[in-house]
N, C-alpha and C. Protein backbone atom coordinates (compact mmCIF):
# COMPACT_ATOMS: atom_id res chain seq x y z
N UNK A 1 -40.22 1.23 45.18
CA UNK A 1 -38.81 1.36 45.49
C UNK A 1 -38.68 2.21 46.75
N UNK A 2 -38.21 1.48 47.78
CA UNK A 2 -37.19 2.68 48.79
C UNK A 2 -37.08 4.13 48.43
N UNK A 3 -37.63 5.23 49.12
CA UNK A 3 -36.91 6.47 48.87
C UNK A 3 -35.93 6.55 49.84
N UNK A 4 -34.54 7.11 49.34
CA UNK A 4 -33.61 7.19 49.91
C UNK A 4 -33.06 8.95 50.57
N UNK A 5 -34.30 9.54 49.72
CA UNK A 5 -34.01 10.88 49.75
C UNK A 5 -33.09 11.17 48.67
N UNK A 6 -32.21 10.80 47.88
CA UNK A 6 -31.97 11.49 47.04
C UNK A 6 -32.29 11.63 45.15
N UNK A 7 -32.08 12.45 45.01
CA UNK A 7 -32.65 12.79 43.96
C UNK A 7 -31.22 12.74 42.52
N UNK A 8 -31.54 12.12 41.63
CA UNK A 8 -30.85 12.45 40.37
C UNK A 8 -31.32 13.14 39.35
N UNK A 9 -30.31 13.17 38.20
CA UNK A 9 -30.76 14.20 37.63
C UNK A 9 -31.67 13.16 36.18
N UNK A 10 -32.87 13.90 35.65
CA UNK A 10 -33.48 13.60 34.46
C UNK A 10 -32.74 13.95 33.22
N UNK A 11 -31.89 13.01 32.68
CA UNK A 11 -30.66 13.71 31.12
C UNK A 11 -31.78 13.32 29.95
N UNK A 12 -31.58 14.50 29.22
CA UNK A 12 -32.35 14.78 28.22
C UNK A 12 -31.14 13.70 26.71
N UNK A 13 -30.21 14.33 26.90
CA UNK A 13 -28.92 14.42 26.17
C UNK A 13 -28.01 14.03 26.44
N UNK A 14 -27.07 13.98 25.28
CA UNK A 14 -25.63 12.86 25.71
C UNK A 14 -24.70 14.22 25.65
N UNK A 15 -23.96 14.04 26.56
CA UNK A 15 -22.87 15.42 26.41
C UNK A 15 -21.58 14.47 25.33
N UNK A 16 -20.72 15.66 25.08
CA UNK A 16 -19.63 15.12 24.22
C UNK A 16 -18.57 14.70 24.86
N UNK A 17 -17.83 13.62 25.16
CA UNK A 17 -16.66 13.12 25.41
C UNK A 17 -15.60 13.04 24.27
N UNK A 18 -15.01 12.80 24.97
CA UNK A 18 -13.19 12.70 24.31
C UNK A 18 -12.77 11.30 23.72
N UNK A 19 -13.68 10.31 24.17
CA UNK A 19 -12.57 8.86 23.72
C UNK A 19 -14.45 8.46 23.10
N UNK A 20 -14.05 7.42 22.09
CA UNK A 20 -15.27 7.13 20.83
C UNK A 20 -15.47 5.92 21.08
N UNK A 21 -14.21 5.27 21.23
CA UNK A 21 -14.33 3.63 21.37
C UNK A 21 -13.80 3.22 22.48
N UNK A 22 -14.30 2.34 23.04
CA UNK A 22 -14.28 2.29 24.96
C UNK A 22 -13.90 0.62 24.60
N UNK A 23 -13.73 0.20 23.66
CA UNK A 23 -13.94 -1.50 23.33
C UNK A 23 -12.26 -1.96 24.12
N UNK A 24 -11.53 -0.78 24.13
CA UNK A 24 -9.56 -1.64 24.87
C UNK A 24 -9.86 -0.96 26.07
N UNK A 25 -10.98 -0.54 26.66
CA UNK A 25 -11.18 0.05 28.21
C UNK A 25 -11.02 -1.37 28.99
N UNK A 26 -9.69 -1.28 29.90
CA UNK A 26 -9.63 -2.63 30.77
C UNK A 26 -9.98 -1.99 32.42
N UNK A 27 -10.17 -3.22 32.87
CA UNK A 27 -10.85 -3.09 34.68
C UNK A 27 -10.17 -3.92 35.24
N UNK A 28 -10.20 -4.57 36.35
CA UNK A 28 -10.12 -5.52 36.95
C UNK A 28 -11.27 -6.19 37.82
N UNK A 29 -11.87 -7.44 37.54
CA UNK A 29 -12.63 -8.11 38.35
C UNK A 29 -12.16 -8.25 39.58
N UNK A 30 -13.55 -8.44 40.68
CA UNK A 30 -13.27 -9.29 42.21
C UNK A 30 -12.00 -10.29 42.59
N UNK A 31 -11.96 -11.22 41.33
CA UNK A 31 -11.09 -11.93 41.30
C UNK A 31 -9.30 -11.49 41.28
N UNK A 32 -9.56 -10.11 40.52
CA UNK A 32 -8.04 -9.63 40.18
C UNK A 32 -7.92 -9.53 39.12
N UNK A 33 -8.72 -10.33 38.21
CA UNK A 33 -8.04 -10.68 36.64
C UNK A 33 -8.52 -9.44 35.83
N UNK A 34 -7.85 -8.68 35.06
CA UNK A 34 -7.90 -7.99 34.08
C UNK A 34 -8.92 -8.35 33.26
N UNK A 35 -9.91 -7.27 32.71
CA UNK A 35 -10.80 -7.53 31.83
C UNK A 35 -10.93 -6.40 30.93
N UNK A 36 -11.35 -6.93 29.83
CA UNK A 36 -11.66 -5.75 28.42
C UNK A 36 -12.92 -5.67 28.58
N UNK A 37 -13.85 -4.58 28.68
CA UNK A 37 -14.71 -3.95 28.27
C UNK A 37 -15.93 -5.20 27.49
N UNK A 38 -15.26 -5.26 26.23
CA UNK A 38 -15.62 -6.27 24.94
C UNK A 38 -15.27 -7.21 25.44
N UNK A 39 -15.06 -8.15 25.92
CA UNK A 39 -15.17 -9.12 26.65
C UNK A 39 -16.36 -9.78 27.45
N UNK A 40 -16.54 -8.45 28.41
CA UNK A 40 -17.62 -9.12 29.27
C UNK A 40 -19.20 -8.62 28.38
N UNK A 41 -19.07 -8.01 27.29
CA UNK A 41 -20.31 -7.44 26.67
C UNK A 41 -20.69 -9.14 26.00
N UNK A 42 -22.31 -9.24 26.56
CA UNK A 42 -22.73 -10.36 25.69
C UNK A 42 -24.07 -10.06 25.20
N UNK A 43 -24.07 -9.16 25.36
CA UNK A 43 -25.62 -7.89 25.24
C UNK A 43 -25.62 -6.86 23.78
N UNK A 44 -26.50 -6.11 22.96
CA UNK A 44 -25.92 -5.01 22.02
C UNK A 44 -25.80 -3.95 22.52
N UNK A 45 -25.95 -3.61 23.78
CA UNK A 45 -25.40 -2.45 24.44
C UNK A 45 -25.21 -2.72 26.45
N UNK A 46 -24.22 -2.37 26.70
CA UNK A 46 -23.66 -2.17 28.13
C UNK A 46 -23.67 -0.58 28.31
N UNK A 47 -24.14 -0.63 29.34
CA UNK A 47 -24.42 0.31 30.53
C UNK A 47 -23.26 0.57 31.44
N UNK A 48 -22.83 1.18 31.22
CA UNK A 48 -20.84 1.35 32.30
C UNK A 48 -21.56 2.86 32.74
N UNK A 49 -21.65 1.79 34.44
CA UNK A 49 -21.58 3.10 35.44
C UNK A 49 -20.33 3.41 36.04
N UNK A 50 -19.71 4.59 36.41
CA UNK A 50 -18.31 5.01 36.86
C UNK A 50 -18.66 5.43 38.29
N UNK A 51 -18.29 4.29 39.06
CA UNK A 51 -18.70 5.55 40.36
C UNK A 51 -17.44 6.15 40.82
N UNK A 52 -17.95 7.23 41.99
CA UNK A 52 -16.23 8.03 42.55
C UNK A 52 -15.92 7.34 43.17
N UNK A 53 -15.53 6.07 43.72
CA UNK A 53 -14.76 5.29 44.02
C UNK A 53 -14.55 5.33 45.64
N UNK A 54 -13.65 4.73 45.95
CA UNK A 54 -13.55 4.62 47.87
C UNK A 54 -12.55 5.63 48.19
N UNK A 55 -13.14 6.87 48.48
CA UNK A 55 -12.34 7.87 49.25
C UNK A 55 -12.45 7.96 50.82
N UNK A 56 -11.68 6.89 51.17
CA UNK A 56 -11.48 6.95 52.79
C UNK A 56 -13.46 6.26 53.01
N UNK A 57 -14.34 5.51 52.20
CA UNK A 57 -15.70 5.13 52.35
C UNK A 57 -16.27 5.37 51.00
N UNK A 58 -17.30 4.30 51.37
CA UNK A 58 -18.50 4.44 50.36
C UNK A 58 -19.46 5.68 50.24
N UNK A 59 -19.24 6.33 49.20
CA UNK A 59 -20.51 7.26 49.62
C UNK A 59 -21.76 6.80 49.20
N UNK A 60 -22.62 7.81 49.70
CA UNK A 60 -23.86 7.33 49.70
C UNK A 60 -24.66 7.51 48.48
N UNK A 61 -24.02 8.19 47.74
CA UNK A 61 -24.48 8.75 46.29
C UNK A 61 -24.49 7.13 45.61
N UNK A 62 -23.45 6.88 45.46
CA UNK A 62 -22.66 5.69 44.69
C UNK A 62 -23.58 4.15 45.43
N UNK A 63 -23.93 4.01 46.77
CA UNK A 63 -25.06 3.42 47.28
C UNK A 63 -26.01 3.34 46.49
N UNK A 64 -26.77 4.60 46.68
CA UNK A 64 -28.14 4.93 46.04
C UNK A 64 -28.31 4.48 44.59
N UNK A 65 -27.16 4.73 43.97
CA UNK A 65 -27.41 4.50 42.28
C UNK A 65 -26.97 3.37 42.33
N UNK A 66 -26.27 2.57 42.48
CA UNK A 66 -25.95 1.14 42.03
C UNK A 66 -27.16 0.41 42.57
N UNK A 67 -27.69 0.78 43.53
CA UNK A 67 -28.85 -0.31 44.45
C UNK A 67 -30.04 -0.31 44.08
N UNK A 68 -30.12 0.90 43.14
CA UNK A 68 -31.27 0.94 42.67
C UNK A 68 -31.33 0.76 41.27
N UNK A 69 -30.10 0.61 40.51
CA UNK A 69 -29.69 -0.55 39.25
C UNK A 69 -29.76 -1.95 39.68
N UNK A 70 -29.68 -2.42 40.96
CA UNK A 70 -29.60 -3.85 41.23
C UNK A 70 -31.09 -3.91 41.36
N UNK A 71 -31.96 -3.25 41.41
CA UNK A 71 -33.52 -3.39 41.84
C UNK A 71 -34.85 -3.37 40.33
N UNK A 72 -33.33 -2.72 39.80
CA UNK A 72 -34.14 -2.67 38.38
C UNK A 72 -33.34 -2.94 37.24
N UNK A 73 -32.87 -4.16 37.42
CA UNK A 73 -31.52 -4.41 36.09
C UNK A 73 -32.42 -5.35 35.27
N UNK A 74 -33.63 -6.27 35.61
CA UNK A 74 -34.06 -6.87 34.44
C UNK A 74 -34.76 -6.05 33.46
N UNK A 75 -35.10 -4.92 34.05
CA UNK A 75 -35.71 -3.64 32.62
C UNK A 75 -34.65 -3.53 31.51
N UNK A 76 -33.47 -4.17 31.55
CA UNK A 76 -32.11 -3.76 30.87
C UNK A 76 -33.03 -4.82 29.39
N UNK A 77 -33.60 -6.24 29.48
CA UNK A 77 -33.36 -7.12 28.94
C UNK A 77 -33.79 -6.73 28.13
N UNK A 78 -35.33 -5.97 28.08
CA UNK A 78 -35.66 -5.07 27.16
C UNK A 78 -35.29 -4.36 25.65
N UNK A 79 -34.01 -3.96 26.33
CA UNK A 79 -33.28 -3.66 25.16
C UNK A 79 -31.90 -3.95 24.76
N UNK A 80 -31.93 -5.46 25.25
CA UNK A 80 -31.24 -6.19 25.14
C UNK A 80 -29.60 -5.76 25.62
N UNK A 81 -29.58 -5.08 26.75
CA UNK A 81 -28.55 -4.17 27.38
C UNK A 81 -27.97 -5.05 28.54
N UNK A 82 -26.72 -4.80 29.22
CA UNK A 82 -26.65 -5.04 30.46
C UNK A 82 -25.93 -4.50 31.34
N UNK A 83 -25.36 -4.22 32.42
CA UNK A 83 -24.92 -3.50 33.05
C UNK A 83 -23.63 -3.87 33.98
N UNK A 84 -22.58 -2.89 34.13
CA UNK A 84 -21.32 -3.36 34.70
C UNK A 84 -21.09 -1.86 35.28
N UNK A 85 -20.59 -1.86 36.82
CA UNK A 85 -20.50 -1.10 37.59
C UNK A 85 -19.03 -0.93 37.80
N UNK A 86 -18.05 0.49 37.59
CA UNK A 86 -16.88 0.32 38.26
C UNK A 86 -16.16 0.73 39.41
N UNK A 87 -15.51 0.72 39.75
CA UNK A 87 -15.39 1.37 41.79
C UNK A 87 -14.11 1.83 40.99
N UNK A 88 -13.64 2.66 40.82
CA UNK A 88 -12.25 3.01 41.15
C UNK A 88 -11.27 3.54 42.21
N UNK A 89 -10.65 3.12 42.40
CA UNK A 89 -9.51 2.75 43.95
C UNK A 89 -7.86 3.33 43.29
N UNK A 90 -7.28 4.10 44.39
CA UNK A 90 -6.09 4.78 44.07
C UNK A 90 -4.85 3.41 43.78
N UNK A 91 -5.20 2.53 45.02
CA UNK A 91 -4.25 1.49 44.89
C UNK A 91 -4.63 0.16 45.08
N UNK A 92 -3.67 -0.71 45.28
CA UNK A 92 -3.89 -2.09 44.97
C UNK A 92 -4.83 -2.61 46.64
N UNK A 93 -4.36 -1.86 47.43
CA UNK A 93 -4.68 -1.74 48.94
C UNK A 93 -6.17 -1.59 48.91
N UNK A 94 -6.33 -0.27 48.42
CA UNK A 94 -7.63 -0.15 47.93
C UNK A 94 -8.79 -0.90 47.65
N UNK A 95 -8.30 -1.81 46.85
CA UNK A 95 -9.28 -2.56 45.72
C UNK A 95 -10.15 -3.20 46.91
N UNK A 96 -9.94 -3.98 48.10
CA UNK A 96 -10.48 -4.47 48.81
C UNK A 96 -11.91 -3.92 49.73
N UNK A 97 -12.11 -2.58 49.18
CA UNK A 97 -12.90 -2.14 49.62
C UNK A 97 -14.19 -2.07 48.94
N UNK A 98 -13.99 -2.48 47.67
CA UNK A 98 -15.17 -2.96 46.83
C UNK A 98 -16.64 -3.72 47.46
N UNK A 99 -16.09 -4.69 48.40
CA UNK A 99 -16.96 -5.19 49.31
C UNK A 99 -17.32 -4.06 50.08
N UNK A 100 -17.24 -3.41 50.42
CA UNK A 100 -17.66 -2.36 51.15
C UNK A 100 -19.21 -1.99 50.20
N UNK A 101 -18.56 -1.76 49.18
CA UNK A 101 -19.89 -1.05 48.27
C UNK A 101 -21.18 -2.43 48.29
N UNK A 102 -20.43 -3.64 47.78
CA UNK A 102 -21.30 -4.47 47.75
C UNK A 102 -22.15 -5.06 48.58
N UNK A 103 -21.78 -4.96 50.02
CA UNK A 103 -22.28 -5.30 51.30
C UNK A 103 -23.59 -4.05 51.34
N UNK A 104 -23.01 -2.58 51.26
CA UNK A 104 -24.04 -1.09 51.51
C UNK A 104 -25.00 -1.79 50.41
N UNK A 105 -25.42 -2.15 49.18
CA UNK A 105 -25.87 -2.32 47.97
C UNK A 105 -26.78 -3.69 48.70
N UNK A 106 -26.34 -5.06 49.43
CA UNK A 106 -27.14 -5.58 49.23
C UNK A 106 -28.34 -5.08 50.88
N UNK A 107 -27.84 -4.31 51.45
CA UNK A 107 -28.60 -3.64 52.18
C UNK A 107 -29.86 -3.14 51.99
N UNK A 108 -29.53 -2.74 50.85
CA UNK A 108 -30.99 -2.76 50.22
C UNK A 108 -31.81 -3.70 49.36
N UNK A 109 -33.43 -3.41 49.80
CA UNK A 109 -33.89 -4.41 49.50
C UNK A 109 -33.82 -4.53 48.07
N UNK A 110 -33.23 -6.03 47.77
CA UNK A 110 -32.93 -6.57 46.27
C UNK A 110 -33.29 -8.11 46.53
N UNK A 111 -34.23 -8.80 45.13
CA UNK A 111 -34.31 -9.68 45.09
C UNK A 111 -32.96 -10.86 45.03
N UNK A 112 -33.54 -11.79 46.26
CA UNK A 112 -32.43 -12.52 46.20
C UNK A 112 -31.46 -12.04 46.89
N UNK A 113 -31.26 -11.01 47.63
CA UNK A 113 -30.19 -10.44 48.21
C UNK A 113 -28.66 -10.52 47.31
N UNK A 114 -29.24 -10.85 45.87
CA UNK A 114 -28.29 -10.95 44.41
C UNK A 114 -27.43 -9.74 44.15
N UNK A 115 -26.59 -9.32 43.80
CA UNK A 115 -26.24 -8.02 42.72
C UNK A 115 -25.94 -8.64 41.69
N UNK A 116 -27.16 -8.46 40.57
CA UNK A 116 -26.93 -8.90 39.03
C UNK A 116 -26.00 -8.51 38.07
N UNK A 117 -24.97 -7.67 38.34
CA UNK A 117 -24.36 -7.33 37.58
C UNK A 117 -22.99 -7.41 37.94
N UNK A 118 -21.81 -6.85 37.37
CA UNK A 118 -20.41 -6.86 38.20
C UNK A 118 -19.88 -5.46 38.42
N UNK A 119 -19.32 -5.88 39.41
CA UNK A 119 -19.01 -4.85 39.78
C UNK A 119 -16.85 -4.52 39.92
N UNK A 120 -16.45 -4.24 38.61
CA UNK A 120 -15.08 -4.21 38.35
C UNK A 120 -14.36 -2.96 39.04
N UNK A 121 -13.37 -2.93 38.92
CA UNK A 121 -12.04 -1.81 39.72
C UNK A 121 -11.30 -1.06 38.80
N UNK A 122 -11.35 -0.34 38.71
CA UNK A 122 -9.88 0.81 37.96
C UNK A 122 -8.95 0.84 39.22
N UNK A 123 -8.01 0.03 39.50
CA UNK A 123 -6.94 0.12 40.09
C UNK A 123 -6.10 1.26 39.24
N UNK A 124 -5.31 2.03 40.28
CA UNK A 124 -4.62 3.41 39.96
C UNK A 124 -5.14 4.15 39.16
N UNK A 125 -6.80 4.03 39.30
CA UNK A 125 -7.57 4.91 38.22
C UNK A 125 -7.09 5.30 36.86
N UNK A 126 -6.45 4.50 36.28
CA UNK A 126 -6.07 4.20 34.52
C UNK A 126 -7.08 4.26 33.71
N UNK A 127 -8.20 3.88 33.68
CA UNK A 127 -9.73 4.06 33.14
C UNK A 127 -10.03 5.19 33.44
N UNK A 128 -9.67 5.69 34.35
CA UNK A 128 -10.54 7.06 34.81
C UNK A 128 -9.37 8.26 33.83
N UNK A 129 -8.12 7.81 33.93
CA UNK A 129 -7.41 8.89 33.47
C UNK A 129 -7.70 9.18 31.70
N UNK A 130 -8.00 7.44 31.62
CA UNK A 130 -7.95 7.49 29.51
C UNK A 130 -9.66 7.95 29.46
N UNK A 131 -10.57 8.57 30.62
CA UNK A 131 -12.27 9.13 29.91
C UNK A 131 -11.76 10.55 30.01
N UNK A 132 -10.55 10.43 30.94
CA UNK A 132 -10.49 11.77 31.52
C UNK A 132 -11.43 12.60 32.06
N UNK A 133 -12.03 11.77 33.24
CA UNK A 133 -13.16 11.94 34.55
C UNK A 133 -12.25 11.95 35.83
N UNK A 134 -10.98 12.02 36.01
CA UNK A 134 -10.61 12.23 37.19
C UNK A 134 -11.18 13.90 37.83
N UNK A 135 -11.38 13.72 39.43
CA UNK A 135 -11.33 14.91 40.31
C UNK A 135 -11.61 14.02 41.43
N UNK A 136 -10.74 14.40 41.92
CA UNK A 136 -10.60 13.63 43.65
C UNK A 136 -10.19 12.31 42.96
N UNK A 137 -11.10 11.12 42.62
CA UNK A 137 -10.96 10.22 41.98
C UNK A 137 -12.04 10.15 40.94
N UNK A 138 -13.20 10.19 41.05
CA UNK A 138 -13.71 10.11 39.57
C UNK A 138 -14.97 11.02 39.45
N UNK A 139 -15.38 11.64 38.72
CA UNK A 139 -16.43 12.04 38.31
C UNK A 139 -17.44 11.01 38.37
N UNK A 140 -18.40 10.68 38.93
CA UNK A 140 -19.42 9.55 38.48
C UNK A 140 -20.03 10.12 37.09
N UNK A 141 -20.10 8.63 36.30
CA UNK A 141 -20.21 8.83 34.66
C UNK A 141 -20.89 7.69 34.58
N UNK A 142 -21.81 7.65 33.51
CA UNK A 142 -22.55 6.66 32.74
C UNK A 142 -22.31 6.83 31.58
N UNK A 143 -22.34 5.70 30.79
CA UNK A 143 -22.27 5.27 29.61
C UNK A 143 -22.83 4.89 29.36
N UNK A 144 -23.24 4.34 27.80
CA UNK A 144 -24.23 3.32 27.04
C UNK A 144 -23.02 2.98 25.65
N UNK A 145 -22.66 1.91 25.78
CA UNK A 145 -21.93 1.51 24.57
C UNK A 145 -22.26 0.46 23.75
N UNK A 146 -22.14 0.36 23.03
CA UNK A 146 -22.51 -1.12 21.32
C UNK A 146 -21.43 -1.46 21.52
N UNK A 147 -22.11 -2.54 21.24
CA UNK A 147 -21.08 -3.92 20.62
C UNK A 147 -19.87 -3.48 19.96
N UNK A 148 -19.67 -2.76 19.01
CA UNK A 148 -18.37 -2.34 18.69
C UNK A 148 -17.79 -1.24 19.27
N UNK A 149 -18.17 -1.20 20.74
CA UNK A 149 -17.24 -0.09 21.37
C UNK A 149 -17.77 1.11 21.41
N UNK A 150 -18.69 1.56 20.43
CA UNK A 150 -18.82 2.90 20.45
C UNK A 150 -19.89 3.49 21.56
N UNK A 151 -19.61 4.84 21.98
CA UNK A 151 -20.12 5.38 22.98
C UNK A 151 -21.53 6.07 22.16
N UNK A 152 -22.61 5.71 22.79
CA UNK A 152 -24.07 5.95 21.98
C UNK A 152 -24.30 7.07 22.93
N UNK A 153 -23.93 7.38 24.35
CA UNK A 153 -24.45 8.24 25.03
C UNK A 153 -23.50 8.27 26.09
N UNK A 154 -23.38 9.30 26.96
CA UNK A 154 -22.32 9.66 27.83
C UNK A 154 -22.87 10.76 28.56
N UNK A 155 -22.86 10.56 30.22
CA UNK A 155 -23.13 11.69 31.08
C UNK A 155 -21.85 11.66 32.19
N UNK A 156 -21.28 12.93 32.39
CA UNK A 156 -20.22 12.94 33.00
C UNK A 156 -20.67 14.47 34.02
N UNK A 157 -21.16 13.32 35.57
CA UNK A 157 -21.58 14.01 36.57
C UNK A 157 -20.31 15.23 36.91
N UNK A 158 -20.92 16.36 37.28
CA UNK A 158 -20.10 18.15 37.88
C UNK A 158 -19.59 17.83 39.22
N UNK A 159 -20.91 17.03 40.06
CA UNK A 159 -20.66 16.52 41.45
C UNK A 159 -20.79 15.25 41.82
N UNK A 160 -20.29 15.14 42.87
CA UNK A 160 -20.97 13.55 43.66
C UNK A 160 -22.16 13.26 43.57
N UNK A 161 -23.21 13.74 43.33
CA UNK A 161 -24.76 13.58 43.26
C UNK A 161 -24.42 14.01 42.17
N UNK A 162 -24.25 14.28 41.08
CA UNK A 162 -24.99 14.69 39.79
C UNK A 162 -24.75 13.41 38.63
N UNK A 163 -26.26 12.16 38.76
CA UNK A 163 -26.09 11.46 38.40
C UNK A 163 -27.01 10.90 37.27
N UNK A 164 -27.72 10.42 35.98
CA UNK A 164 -28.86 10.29 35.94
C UNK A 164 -29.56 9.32 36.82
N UNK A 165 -30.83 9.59 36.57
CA UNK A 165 -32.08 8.67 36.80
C UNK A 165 -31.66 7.01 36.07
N UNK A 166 -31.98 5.98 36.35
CA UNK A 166 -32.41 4.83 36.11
C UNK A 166 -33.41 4.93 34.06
N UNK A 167 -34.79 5.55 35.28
CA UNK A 167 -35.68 5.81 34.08
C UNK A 167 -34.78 6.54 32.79
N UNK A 168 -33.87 7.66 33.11
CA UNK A 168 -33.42 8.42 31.45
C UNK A 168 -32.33 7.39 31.07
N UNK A 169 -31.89 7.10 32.21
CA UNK A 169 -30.81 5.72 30.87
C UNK A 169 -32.11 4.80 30.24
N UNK A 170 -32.50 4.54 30.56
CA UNK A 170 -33.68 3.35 30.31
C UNK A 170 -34.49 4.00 28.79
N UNK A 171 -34.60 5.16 28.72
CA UNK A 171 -35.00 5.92 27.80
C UNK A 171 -33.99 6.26 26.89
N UNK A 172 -32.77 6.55 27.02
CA UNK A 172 -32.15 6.51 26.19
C UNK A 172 -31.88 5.29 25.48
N UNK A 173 -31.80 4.85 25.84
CA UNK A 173 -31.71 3.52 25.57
C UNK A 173 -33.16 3.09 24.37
N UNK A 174 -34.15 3.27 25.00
CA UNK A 174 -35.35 2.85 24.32
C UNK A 174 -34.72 3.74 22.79
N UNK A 175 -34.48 5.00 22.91
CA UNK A 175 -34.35 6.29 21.84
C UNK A 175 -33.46 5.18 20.65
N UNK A 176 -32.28 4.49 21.45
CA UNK A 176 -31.08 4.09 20.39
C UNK A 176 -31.66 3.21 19.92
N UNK A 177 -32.21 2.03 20.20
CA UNK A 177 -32.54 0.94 20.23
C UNK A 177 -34.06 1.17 18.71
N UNK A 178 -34.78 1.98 18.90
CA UNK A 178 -36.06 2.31 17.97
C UNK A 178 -35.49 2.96 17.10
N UNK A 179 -33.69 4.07 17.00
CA UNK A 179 -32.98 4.63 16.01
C UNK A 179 -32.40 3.57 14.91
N UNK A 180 -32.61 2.15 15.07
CA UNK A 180 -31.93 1.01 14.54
C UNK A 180 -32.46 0.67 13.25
């Protein structure tokens, strides 16, 4: 893999959040259309990355981690997981900058010059307000959720870089998955 120079963090642990069931969490696709959470899950667990969204640009944090989920998303199949990325954008104006992320993302080297996964919108950051991860616009956050909604694990980054590793979701994951 590319070093990009930056570094995330290794999560041991799931910190505690506020909301249990993420299953009426709606987004909006590329397309525009509204989507539920439970909807696009066809996997026993989804991976919901939160990035901080387009403040005046892409940062490079939010680069680094999605591109290097697009480089390593078939490790997901493993445990029968899959992964959905969200940009959140203040306004409807906004939303168009999604390509922005996706263009920086296929910049890097990825098979197929593909992004395997989707990549949805919190328009007026409404998702961000019901995890209650707003600052600036979002805390970058990962999730791991089941099929019925429930949140198995939750990291809710301090900073723009404070994100996990690939490998500790991947491990957590292994942890839930062998807890069965």
């Amino acid at each position: 893999m590319p070093n990009d120079g930056i570094r995330f963090t290794d999560v041991a642990q799931s910190q505690p959040i506020t909301v249990d069931d993420f299953s009426d969490l709606t987004f909006t696709n590329e397309a525009g259309i509204t989507v539920k959470l439970a909807d696009i899950m066809s996997k026993d667990y989804l991976v919901l990355v939160i990035t901080r969204g387009w403040n005046n640009g892409v940062c490079i944090y939010c680069v680094s981690q999605t591109s290097r989920w697009a480089r390593r998303y078939e490790e997901l199949a493993e445990y029968n997981a899959q992964l959905a990325v969200v940009f959140p954008v203040e306004t409807q104006t906004d939303a168009t900058h999604s390509s922005d992320l996706s263009s920086r993302i296929r910049k890097a080297p990825i098979d197929n010059d593909r992004i395997p996964f989707p990549i949805l919108l919190d328009v007026n950051l409404a998702g961000v307000d019901q995890l209650g991860i707003r600052s600036q616009l979002a805390k970058p956050s990962t999730y791991i959720i089941d099929r019925k909604g429930r949140v198995r694990f939750a990291y809710v980054g301090e900073s723009i870089a404070d994100r996990p590793t690939v490998d500790s979701i991947l491990s957590q994951l292994s942890q839930i998955v062998s807890s069965q």
